[in-house]
Protein backbone atom coordinates (compact mmCIF):
# COMPACT_ATOMS: atom_id res chain seq x y z
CA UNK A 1 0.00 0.00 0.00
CA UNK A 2 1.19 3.41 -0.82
CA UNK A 3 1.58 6.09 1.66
CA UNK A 4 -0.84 8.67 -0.43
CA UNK A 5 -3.09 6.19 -1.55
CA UNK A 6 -4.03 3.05 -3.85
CA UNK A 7 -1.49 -0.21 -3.88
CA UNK A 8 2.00 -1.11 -5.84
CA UNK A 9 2.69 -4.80 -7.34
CA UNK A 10 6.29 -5.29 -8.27
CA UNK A 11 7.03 -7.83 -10.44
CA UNK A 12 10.87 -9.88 -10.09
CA UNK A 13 12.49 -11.69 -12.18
CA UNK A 14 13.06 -15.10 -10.07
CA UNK A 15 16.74 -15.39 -11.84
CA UNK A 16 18.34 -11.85 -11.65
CA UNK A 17 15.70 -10.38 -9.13
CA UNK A 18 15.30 -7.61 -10.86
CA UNK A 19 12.65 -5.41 -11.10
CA UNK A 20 10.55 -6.15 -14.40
CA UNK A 21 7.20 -4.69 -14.17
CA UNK A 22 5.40 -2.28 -11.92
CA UNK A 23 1.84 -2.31 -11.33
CA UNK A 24 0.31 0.49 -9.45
CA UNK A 25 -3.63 1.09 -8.47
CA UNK A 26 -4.88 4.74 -7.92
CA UNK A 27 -8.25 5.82 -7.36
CA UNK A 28 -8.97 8.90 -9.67
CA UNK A 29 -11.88 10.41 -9.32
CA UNK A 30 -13.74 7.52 -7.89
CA UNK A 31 -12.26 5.41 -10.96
CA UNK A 32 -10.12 2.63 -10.39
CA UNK A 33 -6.86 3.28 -12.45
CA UNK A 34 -4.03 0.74 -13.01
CA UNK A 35 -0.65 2.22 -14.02
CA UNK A 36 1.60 -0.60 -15.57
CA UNK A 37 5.49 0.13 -16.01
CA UNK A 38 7.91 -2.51 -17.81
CA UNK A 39 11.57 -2.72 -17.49
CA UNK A 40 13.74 -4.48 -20.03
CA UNK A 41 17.20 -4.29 -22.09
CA UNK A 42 18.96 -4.22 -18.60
CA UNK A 43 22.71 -3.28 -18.84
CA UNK A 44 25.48 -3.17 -16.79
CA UNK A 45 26.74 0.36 -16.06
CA UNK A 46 29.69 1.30 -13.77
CA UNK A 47 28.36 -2.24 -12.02
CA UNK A 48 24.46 -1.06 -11.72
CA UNK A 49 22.54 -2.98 -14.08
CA UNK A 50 19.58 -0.45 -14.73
CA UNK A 51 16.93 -0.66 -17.32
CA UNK A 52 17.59 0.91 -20.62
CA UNK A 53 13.88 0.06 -22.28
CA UNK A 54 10.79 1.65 -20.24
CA UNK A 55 7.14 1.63 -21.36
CA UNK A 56 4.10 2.64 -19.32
CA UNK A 57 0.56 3.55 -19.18
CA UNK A 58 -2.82 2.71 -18.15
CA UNK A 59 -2.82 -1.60 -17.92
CA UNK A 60 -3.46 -2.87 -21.51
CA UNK A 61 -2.21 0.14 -23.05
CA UNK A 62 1.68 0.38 -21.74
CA UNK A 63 2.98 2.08 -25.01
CA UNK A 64 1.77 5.26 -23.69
CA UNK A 65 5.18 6.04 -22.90
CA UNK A 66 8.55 4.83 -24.15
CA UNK A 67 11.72 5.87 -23.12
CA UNK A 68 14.97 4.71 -25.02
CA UNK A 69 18.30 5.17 -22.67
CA UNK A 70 21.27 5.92 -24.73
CA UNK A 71 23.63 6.71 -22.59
CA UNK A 72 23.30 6.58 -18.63
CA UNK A 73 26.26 8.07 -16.41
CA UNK A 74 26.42 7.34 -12.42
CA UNK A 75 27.10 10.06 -10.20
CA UNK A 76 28.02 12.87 -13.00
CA UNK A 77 29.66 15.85 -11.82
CA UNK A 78 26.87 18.63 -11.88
CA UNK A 79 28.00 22.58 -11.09
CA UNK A 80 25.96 23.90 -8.61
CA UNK A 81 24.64 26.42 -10.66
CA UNK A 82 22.06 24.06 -12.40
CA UNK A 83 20.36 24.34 -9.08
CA UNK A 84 19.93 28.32 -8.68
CA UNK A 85 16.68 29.51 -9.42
CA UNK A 86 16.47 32.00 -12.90
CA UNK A 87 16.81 35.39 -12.71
């Protein structure tokens, strides 16, 4: 159960444990709304092996979004100036 509502399935894989597929249940509205994210084309980078093929949407319709990793970096240097607000 999530802490601001509705309930979370995660879905292992019983080899590699890894996470491949997140269900998530939301009431919306007083409709019941499942959220269904899938992992795949796992890699290993710097030693993390992280996802590098995401889809999700409503369950039964996951290709509302697809995200395509290219290129993933751990702990990149970042100048603190990304962080100040715009003036």
């Amino acid at each position: 159960t999530l802490s601001g509502g509705g309930e979370q399935t995660l879905h292992l894989d019983s080899e590699s444990a890894l996470l491949v597929r997140r269900v998530k249940l939301w009431h919306l509205g007083g409709r019941a709304v499942e959220m269904e994210t899938t992992f795949s084309d796992f890699r290993s980078v710097g030693g993390v092996v992280l996802p590098h093929f995401i889809t999700s949407g409503e369950k039964g319709r996951p290709e509302d979004l697809e995200v395509i990793v290219e290129e993933a970096e751990l702990n990149p240097s970042v100048d603190d100036s990304r962080f100040e607000m715009p003036r």
